[in-house]
C-alpha atoms as a PDB file:
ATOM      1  CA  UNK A   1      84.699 129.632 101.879  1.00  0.00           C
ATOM      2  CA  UNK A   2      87.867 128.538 103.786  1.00  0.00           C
ATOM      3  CA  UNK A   3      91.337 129.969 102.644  1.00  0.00           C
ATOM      4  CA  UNK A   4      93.414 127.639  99.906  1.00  0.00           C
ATOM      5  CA  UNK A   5      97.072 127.381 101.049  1.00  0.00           C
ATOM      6  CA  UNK A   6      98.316 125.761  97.944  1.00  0.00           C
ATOM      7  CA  UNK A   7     101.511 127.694  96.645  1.00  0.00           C
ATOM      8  CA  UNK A   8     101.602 129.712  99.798  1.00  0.00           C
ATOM      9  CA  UNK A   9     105.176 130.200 101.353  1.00  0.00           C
ATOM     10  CA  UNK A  10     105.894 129.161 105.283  1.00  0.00           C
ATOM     11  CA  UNK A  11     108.475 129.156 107.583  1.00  0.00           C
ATOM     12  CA  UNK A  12     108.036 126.731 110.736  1.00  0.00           C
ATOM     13  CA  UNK A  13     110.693 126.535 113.523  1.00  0.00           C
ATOM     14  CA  UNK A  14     111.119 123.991 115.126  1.00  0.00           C
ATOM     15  CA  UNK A  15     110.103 121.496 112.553  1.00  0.00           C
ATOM     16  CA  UNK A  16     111.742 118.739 113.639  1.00  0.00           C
ATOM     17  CA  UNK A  17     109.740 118.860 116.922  1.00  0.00           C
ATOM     18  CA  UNK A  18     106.372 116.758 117.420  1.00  0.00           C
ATOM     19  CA  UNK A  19     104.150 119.925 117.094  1.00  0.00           C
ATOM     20  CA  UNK A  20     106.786 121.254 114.543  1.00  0.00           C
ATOM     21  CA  UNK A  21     106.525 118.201 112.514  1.00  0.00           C
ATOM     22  CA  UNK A  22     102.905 118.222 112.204  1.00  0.00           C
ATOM     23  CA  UNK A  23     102.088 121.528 111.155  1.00  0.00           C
ATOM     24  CA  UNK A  24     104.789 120.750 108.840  1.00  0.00           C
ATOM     25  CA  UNK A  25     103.515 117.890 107.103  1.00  0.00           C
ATOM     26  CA  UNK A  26      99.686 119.587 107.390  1.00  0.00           C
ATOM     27  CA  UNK A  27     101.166 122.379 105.216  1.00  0.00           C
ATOM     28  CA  UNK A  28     103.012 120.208 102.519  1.00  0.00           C
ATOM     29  CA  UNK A  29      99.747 118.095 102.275  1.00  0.00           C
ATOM     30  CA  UNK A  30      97.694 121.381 101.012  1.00  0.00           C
ATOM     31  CA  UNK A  31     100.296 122.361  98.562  1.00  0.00           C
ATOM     32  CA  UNK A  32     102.473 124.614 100.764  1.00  0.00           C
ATOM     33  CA  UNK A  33     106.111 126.049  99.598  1.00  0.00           C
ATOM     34  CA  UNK A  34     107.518 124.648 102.852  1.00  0.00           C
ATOM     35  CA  UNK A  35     111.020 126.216 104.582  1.00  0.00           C
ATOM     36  CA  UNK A  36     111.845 124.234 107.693  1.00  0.00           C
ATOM     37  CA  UNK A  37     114.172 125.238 110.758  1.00  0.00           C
ATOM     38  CA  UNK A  38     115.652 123.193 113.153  1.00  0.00           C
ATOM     39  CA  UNK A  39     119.340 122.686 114.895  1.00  0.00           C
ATOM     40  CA  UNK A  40     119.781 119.101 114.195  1.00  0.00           C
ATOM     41  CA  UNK A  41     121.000 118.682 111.232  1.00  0.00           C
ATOM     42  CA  UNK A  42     120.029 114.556 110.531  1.00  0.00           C
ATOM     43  CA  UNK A  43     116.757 115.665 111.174  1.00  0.00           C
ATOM     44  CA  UNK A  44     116.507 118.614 109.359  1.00  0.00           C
ATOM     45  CA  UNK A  45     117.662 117.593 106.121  1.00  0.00           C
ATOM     46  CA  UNK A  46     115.863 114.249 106.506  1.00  0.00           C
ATOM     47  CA  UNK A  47     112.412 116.100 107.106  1.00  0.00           C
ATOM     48  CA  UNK A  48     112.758 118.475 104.351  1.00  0.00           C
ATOM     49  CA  UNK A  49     113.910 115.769 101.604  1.00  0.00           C
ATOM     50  CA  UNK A  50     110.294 113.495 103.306  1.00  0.00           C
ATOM     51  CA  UNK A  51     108.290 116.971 102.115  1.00  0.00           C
ATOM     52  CA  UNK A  52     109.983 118.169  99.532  1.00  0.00           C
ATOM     53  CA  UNK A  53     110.981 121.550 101.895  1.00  0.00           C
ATOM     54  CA  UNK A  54     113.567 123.626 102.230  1.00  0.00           C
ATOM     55  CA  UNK A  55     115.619 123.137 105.018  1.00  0.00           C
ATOM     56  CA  UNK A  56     117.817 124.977 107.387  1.00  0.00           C
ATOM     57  CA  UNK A  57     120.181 124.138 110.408  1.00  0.00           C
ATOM     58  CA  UNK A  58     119.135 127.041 112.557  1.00  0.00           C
ATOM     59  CA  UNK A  59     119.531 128.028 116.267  1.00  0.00           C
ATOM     60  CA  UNK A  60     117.344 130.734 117.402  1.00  0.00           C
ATOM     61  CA  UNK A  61     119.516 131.172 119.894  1.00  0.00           C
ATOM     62  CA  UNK A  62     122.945 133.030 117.247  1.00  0.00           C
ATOM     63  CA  UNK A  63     121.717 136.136 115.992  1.00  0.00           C
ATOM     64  CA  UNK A  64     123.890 135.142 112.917  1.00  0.00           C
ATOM     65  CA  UNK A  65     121.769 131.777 112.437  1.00  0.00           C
ATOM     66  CA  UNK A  66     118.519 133.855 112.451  1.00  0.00           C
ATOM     67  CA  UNK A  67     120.100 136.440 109.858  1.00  0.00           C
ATOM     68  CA  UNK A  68     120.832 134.193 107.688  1.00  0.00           C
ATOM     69  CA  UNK A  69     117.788 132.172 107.498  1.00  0.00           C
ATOM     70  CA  UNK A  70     116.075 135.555 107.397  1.00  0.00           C
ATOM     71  CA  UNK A  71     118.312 136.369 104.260  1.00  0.00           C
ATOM     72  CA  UNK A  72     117.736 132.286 102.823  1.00  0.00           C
ATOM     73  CA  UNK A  73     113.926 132.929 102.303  1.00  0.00           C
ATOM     74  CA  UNK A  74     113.974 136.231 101.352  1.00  0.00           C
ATOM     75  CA  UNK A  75     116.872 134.830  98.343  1.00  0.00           C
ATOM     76  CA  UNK A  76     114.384 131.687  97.812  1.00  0.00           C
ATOM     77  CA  UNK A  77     111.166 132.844  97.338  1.00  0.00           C
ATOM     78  CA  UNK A  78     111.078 136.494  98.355  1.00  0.00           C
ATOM     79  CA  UNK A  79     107.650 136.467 100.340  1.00  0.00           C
ATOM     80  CA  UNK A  80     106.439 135.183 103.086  1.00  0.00           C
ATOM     81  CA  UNK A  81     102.914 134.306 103.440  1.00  0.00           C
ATOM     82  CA  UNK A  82     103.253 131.811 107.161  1.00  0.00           C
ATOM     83  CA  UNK A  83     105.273 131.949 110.255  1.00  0.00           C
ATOM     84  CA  UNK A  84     105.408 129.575 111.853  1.00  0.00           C
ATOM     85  CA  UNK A  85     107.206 129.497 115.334  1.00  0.00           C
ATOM     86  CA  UNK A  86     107.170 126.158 117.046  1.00  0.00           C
ATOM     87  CA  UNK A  87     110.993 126.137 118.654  1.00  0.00           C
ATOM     88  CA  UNK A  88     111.818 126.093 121.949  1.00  0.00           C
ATOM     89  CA  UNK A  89     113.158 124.747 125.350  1.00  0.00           C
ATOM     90  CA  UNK A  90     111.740 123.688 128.695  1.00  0.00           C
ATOM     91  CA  UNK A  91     113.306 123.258 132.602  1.00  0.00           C
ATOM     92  CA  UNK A  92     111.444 122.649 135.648  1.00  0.00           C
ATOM     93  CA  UNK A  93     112.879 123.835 138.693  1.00  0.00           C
ATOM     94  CA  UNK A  94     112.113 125.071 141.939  1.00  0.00           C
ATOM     95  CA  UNK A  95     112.822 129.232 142.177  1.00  0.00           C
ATOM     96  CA  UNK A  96     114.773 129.023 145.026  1.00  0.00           C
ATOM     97  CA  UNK A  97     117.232 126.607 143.664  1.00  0.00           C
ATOM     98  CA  UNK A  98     117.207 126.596 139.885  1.00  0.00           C
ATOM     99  CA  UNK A  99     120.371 128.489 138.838  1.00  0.00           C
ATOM    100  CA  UNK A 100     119.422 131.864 136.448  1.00  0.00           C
ATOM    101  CA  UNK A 101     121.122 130.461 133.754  1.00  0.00           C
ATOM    102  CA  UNK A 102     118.197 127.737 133.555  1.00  0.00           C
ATOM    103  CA  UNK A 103     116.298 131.148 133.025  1.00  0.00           C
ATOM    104  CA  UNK A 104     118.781 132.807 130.209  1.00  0.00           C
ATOM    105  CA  UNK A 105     118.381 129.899 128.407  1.00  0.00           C
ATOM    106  CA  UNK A 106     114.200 129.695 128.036  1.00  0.00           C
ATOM    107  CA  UNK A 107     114.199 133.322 127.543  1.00  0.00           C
ATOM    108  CA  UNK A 108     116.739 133.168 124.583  1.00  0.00           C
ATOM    109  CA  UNK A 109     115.292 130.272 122.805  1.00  0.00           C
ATOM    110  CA  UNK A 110     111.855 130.835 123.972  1.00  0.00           C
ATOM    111  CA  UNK A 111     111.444 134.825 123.938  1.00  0.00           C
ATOM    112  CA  UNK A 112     114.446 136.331 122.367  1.00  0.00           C
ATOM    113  CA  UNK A 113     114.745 134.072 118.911  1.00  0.00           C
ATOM    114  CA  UNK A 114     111.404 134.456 117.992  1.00  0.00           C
ATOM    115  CA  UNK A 115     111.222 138.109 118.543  1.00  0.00           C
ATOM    116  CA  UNK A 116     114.583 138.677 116.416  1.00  0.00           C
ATOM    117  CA  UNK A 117     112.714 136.336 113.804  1.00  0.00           C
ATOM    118  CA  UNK A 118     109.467 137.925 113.548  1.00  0.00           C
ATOM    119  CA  UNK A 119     111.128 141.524 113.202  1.00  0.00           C
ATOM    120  CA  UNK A 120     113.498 140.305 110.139  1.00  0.00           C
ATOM    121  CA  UNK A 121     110.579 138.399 108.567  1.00  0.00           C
ATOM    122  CA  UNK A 122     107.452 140.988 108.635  1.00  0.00           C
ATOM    123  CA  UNK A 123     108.630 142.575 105.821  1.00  0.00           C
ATOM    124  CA  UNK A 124     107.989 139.241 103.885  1.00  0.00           C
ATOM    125  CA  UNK A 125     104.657 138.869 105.799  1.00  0.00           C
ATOM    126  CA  UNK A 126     103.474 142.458 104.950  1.00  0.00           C
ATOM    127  CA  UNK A 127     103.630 141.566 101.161  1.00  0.00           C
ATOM    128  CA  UNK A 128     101.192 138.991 100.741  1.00  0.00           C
ATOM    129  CA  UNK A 129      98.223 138.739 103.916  1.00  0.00           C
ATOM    130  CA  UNK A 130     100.741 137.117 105.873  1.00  0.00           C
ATOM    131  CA  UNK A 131      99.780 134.838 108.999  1.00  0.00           C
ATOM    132  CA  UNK A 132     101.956 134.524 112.005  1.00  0.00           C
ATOM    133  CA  UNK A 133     101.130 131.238 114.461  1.00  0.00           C
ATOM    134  CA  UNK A 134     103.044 131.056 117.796  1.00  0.00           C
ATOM    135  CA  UNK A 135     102.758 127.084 119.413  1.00  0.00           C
ATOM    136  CA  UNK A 136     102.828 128.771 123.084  1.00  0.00           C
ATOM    137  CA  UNK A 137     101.756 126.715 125.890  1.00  0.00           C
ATOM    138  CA  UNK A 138      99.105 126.163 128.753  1.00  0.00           C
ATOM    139  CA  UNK A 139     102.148 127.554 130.884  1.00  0.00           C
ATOM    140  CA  UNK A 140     101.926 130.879 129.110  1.00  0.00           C
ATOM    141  CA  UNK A 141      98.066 130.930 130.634  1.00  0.00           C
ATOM    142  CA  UNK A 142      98.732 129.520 134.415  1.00  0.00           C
ATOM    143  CA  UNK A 143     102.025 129.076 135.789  1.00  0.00           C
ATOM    144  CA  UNK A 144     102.136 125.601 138.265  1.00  0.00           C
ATOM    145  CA  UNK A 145     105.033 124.974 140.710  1.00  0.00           C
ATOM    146  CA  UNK A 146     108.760 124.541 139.407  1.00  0.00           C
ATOM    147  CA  UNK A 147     107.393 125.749 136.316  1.00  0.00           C
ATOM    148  CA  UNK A 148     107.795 129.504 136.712  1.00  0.00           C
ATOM    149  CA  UNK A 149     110.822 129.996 134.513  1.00  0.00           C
ATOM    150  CA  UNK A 150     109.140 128.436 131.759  1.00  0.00           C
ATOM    151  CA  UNK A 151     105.923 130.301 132.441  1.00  0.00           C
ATOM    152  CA  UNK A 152     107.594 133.381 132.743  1.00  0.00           C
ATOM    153  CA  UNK A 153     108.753 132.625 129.071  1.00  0.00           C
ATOM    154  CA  UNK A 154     105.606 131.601 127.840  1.00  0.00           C
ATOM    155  CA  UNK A 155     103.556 134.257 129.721  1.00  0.00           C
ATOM    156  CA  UNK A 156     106.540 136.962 127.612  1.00  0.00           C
ATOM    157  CA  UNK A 157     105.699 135.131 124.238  1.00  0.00           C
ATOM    158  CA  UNK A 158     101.464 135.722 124.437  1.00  0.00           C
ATOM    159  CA  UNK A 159     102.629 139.057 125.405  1.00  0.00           C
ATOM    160  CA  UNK A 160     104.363 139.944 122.128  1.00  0.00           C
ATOM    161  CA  UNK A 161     102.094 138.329 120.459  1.00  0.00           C
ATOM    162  CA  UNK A 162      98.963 140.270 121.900  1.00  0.00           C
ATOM    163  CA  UNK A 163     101.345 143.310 121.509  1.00  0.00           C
ATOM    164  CA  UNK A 164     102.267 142.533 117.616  1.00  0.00           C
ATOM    165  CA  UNK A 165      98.299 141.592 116.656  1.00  0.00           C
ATOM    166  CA  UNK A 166      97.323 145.214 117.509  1.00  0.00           C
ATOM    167  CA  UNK A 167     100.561 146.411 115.600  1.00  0.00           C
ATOM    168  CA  UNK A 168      99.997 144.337 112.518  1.00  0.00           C
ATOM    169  CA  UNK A 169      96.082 143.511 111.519  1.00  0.00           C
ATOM    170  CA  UNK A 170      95.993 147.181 109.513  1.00  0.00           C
ATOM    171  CA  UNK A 171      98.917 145.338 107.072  1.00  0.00           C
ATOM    172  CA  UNK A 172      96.501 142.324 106.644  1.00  0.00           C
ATOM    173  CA  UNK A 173      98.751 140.310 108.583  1.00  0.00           C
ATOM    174  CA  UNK A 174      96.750 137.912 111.324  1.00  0.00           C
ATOM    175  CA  UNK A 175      98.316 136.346 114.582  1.00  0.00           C
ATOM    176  CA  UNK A 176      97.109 133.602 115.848  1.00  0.00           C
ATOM    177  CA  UNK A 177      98.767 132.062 119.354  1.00  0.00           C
ATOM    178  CA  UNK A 178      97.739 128.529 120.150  1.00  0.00           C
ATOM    179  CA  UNK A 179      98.451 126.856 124.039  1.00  0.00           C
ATOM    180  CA  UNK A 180      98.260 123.174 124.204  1.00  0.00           C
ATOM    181  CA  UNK A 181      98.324 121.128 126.930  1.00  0.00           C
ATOM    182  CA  UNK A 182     100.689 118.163 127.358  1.00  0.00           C
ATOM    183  CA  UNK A 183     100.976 116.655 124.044  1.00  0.00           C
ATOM    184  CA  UNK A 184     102.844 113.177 123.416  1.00  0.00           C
ATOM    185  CA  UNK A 185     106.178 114.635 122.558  1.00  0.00           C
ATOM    186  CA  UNK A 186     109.766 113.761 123.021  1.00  0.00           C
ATOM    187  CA  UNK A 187     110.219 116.852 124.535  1.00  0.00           C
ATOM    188  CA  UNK A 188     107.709 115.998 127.110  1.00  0.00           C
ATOM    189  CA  UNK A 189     108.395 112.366 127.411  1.00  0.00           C
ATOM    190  CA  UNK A 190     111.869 113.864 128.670  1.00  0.00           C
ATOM    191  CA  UNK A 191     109.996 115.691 131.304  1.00  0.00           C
ATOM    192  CA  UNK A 192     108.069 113.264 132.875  1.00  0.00           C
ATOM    193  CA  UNK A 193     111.411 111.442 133.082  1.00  0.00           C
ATOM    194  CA  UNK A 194     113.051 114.275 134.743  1.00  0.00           C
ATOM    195  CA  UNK A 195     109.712 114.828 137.561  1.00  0.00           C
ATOM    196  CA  UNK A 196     109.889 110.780 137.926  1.00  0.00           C
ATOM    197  CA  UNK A 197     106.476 110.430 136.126  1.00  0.00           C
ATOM    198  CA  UNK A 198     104.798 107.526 134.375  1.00  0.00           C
ATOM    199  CA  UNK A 199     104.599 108.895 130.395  1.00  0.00           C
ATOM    200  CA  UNK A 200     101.166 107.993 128.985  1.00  0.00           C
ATOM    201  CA  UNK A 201     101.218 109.459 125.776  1.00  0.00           C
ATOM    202  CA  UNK A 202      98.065 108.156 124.639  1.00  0.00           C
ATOM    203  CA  UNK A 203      96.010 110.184 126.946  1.00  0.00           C
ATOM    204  CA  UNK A 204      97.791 113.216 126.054  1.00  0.00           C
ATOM    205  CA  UNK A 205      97.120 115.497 123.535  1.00  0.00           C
ATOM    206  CA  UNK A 206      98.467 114.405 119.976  1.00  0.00           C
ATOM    207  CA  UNK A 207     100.922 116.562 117.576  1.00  0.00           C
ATOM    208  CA  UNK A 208      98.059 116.354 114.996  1.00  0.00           C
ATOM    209  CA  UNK A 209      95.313 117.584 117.091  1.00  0.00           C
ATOM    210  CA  UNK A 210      97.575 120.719 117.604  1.00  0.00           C
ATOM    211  CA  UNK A 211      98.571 120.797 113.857  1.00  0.00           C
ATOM    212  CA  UNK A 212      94.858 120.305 113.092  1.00  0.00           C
ATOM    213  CA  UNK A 213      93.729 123.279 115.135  1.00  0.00           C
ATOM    214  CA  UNK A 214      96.211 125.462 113.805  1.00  0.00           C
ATOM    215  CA  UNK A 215      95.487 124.531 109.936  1.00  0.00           C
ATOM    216  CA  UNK A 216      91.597 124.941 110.488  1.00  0.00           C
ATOM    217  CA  UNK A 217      92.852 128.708 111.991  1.00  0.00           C
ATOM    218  CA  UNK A 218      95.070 129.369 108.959  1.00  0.00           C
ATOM    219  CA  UNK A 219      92.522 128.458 106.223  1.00  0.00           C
ATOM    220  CA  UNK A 220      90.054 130.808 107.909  1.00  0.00           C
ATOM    221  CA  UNK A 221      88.039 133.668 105.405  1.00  0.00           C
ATOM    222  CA  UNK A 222      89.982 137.030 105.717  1.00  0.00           C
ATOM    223  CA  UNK A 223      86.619 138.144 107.426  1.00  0.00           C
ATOM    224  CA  UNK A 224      87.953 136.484 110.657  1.00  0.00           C
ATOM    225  CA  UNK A 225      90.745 135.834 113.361  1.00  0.00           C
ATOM    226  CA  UNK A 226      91.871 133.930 115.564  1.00  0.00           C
ATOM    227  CA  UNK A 227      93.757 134.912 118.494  1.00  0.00           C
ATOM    228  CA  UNK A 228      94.000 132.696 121.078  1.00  0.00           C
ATOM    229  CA  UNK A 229      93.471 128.426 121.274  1.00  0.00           C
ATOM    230  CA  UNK A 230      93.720 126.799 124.557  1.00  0.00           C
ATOM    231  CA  UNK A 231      93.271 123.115 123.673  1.00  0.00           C
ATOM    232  CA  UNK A 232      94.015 120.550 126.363  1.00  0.00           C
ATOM    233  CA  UNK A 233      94.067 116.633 126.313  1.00  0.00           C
ATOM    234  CA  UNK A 234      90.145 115.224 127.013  1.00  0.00           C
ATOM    235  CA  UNK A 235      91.480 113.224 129.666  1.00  0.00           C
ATOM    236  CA  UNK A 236      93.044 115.309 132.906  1.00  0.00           C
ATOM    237  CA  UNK A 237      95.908 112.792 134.111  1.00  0.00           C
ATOM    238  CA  UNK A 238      97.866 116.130 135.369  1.00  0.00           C
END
């Protein structure tokens, strides 16, 4: 029989994001106690009042921000049963031109927040059989040119999250990371702007097919795990 969700407690970062949003609103739909992080605040509050969630102006990026929202859930419902980390940042650049800073940046919103997040919430996680799902990307399988910043990032994030799997499964907590391929975001609308593409979002993949994959993986008996989804749009137009 598949896992119920209902009354289960999750955190997703990111939640105002396409991918974010989804697994969001897949979660409230089975019942979830939802907490939702994000740094604009419009959207944020919006979001959470749509779902009935929690929600928090966080940037992954201030140690304080991820301290407190640490501190927020543990106050609010003090558990944790999902994790749900779907922030981030992306830059294309060429490595012989693209200032380090472009680098900094990925690693701290991309590497750095999550890492501080997962270490202040797996205390939460190790009470109930906690799940932790990391939205990586195809980048963090095969790094293309102008990309390798953003690879590097992503390749650093499947890394923890191998790392953390081996750490964790004895304390009945399961990690799951999943690696789309372009999916019809604003995030990557923005990028095809910025490599002077045509933006087809219909032949990309969808928020919901991600959101989908990553529900079906959550619900899962405690017999199994999943630990690694590569799921790419059916039609190649990249």
């Amino acid at each position: 029989m598949s896992l119920g969700l209902k009354g289960q407690v999750a955190l997703v970062t990111g939640a105002t994001g396409g991918i974010g949003g989804a697994i969001a609103r897949g979660l409230a739909a089975r019942g979830v106690v939802l907490h939702l992080a994000g740094r604009n605040t419009t959207k944020i509050d919006m979001l959470a009042r749509t779902l009935g969630a929690e929600g928090h102006l966080t940037d992954l990026t201030v140690d304080e921000d991820v301290a407190s929202l640490a501190n927020d859930v543990q106050r609010a419902a003090g558990r944790l049963d999902i994790l749900v980390h779907s922030a981030g940042v992306i830059s294309h650049g060429k490595l012989e031109s693209e200032p380090v800073g472009t680098l900094d940046a990925q690693y701290a919103a991309n590497v750095r927040g999550p890492y501080l997040l997962t270490q202040a919430m797996l205390p939460l996680l190790k009470k109930p059989r906690g799940q932790i799902v990391f939205v990586n990307s195809s980048a963090g399988l095969n790094a293309r040119p102008t990309a390798g910043q953003f690879s590097a990032t992503q390749h650093a994030m499947k890394a923890l999250a191998d790392a953390l799997r081996d750490e964790v499964n004895a304390d009945d907590v399961r990690v799951l990371s999943i690696f789309p391929g372009r999916t019809a975001t604003s995030r990557i609308e923005t990028l095809h702007a910025r490599e002077g593409r045509p933006y087809h979002p219909e032949v990309l993949l969808q928020p919901d097919d991600v959101a989908d994959v990553a529900l079906c993986a959550l619900t899962l008996p405690w017999t199994a795990e999943v630990t690694n989804i590569h799921i790419r749009p059916r039609v190649k137009s990249y």
